[in-house]
N, C-alpha and C. Protein backbone atom coordinates (compact mmCIF):
# COMPACT_ATOMS: atom_id res chain seq x y z
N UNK A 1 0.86 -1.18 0.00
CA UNK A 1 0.00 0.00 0.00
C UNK A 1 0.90 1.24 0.00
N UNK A 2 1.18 1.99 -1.05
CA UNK A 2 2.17 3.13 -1.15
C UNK A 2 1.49 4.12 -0.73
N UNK A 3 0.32 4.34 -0.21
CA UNK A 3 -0.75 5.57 0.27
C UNK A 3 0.00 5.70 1.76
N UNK A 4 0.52 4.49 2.58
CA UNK A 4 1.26 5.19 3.88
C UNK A 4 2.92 5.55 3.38
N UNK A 5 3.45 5.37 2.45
CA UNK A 5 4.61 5.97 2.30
C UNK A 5 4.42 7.86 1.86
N UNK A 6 2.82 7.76 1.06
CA UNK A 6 2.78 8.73 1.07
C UNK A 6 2.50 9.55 2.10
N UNK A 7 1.54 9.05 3.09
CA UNK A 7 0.89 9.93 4.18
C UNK A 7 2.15 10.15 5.14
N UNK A 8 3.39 8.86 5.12
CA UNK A 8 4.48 9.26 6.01
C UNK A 8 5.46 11.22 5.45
N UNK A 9 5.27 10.77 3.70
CA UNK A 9 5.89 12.04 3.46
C UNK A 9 4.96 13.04 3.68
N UNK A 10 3.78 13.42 3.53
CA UNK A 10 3.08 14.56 3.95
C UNK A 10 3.00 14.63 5.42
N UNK A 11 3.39 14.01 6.31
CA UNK A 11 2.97 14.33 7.64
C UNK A 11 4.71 15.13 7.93
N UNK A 12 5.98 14.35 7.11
CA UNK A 12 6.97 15.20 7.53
C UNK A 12 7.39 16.28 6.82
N UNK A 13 6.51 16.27 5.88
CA UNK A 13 6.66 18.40 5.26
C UNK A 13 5.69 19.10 6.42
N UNK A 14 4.54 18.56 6.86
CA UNK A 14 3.54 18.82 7.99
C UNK A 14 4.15 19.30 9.15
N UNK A 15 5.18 18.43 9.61
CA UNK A 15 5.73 18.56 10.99
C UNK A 15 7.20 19.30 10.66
N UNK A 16 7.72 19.77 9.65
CA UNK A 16 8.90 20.58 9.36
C UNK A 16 8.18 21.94 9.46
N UNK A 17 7.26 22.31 8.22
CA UNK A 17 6.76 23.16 8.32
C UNK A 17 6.05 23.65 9.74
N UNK A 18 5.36 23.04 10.52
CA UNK A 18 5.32 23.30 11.53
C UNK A 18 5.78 23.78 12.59
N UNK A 19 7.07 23.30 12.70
CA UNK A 19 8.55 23.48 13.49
C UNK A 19 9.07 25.23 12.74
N UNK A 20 8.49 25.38 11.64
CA UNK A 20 9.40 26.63 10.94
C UNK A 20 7.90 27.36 12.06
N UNK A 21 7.17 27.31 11.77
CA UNK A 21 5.94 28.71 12.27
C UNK A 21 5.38 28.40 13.25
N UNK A 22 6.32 27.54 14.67
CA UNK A 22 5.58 27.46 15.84
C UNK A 22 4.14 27.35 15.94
N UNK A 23 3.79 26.28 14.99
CA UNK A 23 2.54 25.31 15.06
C UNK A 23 2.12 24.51 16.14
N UNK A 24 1.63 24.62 16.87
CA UNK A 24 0.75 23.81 17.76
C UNK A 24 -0.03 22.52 17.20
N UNK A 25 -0.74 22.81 16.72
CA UNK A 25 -1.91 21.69 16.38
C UNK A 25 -2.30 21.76 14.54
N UNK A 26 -2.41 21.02 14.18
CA UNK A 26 -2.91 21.00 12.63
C UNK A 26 -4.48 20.52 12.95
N UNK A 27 -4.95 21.39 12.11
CA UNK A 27 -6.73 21.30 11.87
C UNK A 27 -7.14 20.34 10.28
N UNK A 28 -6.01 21.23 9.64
CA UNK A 28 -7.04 20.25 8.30
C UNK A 28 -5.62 20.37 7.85
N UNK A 29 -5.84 19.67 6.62
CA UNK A 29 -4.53 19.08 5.01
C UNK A 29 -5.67 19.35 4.34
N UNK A 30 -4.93 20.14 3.15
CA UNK A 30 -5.85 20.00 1.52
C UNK A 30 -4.59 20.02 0.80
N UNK A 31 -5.18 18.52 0.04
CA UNK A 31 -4.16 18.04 -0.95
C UNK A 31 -5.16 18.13 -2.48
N UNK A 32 -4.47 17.54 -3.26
CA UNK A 32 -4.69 17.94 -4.81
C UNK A 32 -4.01 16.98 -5.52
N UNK A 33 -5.90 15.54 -5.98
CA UNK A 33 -4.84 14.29 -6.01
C UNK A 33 -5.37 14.20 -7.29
N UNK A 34 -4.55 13.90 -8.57
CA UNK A 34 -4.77 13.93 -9.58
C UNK A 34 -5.45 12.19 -10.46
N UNK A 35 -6.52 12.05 -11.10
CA UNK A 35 -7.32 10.74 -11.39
C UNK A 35 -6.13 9.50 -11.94
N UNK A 36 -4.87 10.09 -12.31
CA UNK A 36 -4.49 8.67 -12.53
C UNK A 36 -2.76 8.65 -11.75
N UNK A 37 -2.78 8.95 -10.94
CA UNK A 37 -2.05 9.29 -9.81
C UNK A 37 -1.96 7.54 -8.89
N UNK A 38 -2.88 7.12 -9.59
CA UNK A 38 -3.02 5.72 -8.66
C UNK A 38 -3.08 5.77 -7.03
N UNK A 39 -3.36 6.81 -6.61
CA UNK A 39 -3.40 6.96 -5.06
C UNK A 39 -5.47 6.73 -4.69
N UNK A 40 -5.87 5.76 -3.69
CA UNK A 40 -6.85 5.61 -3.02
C UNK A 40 -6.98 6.91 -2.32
N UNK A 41 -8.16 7.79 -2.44
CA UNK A 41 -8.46 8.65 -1.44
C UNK A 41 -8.66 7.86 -0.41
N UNK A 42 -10.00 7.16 -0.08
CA UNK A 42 -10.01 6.43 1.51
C UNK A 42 -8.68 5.35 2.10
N UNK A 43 -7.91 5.09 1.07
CA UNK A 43 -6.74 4.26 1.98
C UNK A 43 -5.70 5.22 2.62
N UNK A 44 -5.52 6.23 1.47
CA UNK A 44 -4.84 7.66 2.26
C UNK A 44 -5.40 8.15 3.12
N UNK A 45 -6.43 8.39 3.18
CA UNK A 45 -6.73 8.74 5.05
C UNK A 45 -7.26 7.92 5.60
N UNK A 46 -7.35 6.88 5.88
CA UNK A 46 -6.66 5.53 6.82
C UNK A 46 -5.12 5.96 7.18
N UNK A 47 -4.49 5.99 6.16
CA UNK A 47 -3.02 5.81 6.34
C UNK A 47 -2.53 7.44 6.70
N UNK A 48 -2.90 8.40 6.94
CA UNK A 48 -2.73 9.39 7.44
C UNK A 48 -3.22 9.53 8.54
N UNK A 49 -4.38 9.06 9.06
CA UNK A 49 -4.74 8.84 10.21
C UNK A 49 -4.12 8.39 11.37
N UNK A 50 -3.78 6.87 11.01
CA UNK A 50 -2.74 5.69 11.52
C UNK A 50 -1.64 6.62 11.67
N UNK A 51 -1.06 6.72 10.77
CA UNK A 51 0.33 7.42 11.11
C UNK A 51 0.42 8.44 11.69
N UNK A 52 -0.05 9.76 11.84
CA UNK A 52 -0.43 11.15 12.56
C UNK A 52 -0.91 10.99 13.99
N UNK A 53 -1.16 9.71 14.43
CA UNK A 53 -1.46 9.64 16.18
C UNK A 53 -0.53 10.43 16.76
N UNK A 54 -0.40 10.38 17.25
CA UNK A 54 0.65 11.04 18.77
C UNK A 54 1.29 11.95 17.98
N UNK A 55 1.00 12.90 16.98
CA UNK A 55 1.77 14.13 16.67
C UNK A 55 0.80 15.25 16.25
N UNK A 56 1.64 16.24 15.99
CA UNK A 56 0.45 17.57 16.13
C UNK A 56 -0.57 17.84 14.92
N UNK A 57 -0.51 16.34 14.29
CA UNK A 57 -1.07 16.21 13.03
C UNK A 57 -2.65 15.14 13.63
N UNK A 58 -2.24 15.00 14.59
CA UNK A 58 -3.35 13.63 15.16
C UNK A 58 -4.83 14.31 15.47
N UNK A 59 -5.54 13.92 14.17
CA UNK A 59 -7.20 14.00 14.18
C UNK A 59 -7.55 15.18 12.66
N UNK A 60 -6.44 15.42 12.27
CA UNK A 60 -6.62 16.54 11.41
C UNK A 60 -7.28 15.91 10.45
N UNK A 61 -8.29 16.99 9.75
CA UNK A 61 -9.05 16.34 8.80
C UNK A 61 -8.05 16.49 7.46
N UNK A 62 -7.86 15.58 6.68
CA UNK A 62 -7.42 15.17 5.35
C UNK A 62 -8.35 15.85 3.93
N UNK A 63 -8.75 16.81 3.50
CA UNK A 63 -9.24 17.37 2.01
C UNK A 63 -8.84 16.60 0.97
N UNK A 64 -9.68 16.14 0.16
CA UNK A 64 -8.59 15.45 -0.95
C UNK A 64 -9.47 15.59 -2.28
N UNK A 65 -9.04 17.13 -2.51
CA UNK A 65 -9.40 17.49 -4.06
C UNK A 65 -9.07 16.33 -5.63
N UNK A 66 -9.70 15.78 -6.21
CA UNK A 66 -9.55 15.13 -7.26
C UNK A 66 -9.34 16.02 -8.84
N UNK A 67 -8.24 15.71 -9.03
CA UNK A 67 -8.45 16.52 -10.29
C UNK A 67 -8.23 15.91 -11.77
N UNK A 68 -9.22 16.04 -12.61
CA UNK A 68 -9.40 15.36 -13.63
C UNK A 68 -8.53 15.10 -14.73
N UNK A 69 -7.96 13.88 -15.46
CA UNK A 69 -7.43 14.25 -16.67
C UNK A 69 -7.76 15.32 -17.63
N UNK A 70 -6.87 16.41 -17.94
CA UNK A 70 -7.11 17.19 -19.03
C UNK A 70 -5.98 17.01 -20.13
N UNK A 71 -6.11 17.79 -21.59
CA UNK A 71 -5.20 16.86 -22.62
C UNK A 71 -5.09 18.07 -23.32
N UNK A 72 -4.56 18.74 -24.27
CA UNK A 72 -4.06 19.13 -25.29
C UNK A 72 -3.65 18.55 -26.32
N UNK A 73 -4.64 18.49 -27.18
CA UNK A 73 -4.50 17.97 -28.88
C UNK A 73 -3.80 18.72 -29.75
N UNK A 74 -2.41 17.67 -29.86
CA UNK A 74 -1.34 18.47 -30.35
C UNK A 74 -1.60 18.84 -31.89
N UNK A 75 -2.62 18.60 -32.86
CA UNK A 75 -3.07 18.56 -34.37
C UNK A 75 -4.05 19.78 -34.52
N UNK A 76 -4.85 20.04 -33.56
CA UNK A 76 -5.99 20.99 -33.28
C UNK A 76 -5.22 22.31 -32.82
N UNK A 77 -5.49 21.67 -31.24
CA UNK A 77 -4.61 22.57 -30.14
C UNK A 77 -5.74 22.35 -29.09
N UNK A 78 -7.04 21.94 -29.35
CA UNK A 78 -7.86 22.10 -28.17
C UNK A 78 -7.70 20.88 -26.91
N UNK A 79 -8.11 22.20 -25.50
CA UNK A 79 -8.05 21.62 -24.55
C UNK A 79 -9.47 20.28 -24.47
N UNK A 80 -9.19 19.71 -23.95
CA UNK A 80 -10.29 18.76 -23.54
C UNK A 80 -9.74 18.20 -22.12
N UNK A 81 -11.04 17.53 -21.22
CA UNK A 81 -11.35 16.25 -20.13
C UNK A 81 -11.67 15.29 -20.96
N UNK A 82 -10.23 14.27 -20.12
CA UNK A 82 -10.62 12.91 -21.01
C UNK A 82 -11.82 12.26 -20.13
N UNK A 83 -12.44 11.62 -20.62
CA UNK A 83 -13.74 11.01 -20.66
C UNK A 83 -13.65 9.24 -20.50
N UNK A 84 -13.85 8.40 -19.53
CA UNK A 84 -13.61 7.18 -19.75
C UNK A 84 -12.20 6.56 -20.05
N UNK A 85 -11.02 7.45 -19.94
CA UNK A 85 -9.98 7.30 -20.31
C UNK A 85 -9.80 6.82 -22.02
N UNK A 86 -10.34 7.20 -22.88
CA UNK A 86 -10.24 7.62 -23.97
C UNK A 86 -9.62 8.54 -24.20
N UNK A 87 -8.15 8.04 -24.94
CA UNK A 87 -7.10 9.35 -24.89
C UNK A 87 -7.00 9.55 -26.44
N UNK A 88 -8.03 10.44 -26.90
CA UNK A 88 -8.00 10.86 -28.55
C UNK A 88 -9.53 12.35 -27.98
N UNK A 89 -8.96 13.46 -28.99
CA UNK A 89 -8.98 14.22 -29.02
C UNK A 89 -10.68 14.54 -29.43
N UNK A 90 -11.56 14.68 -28.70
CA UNK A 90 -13.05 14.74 -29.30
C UNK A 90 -13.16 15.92 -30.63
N UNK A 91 -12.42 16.55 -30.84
CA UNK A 91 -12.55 17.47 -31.75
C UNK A 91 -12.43 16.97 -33.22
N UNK A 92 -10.85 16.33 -33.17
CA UNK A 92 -10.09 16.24 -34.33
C UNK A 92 -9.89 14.49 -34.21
N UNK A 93 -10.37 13.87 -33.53
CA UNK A 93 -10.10 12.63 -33.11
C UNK A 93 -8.57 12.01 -33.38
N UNK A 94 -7.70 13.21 -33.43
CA UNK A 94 -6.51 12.92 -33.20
C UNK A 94 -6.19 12.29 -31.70
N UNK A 95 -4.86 12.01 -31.81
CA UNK A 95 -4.10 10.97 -30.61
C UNK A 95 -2.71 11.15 -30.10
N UNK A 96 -2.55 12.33 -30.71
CA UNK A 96 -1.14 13.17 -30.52
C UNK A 96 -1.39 14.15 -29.14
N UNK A 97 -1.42 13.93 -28.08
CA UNK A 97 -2.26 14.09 -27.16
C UNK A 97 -0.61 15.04 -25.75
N UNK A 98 -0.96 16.01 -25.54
CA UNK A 98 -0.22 16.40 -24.40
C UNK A 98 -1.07 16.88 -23.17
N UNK A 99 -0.37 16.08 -21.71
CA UNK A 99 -1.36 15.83 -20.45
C UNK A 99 -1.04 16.99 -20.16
N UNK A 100 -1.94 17.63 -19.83
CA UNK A 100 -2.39 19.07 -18.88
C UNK A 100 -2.28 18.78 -17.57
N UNK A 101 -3.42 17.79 -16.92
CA UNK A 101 -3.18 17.59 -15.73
C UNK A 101 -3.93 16.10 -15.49
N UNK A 102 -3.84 15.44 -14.13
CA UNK A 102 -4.55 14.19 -13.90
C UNK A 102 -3.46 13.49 -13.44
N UNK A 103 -1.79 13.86 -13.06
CA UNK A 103 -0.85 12.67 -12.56
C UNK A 103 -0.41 13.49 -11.52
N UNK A 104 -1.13 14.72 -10.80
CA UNK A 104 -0.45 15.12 -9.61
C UNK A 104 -0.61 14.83 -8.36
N UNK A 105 0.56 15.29 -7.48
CA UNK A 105 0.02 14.74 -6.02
C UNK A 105 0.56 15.69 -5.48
N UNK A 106 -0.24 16.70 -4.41
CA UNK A 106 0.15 17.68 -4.30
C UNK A 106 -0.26 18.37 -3.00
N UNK A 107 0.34 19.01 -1.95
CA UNK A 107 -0.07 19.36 -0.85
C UNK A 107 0.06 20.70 -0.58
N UNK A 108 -1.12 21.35 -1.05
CA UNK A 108 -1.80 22.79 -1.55
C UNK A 108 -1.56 23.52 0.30
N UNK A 109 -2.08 22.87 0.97
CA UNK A 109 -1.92 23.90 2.17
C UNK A 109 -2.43 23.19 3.25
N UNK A 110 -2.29 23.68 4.84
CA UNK A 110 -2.70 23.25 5.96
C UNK A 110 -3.22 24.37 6.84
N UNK A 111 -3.79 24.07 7.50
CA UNK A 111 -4.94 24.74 8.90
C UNK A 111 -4.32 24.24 9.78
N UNK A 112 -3.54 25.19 10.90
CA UNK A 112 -3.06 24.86 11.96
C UNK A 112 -3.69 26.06 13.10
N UNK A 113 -3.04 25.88 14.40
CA UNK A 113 -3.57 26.85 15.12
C UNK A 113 -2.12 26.50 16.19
């Protein structure tokens, strides 16, 4: 399950950053997980959960924005959302295809007090 290797690395940018701005307690994580990222939203917070006990991360709620494949049709130029993972271009039904977004993993910000 690579969702706790991940939740181990977000809890220690969590607890660095923390240490920089005399953080007390973390309230929330909003992350920014992209559809083919292969990451489980509910196993990641299981596994952020589990791991964040006994630190100033323990109970914080987890956000976990999904963000869709988008594509650039390199023959056209138009943007599109791929659809069903159908990677050809609804316009031009070209297949010369450049990813916009849908493989990120990303930890947008935290709520501390």
């Amino acid at each position: 399950m690579h969702e706790m290797s991940i939740a181990q690395s977000l809890l220690d940018i969590i607890v660095q950053e923390s240490e920089n701005h005399r953080v007390e307690r973390v309230l929330s994580v909003s992350l920014k997980v992209g559809e083919l990222s292969a990451v489980e939203s509910e196993s990641l917070k299981f596994s952020f959960d589990l791991i964040s006990r006994g630190t100033l991360a323990e109970g914080a709620r987890l956000d976990i924005e999904r963000v869709p494949v988008t594509c650039r049709c390199r023959e056209c130029g138009s943007d599109f959302t791929v659809q069903e993972l159908v990677f050809a271009c609804p316009s031009c039904k070209g297949s010369g295809l450049e990813m916009l977004s849908g493989r990120e993993l990303s930890l947008e910000s935290f709520e501390a007090e």
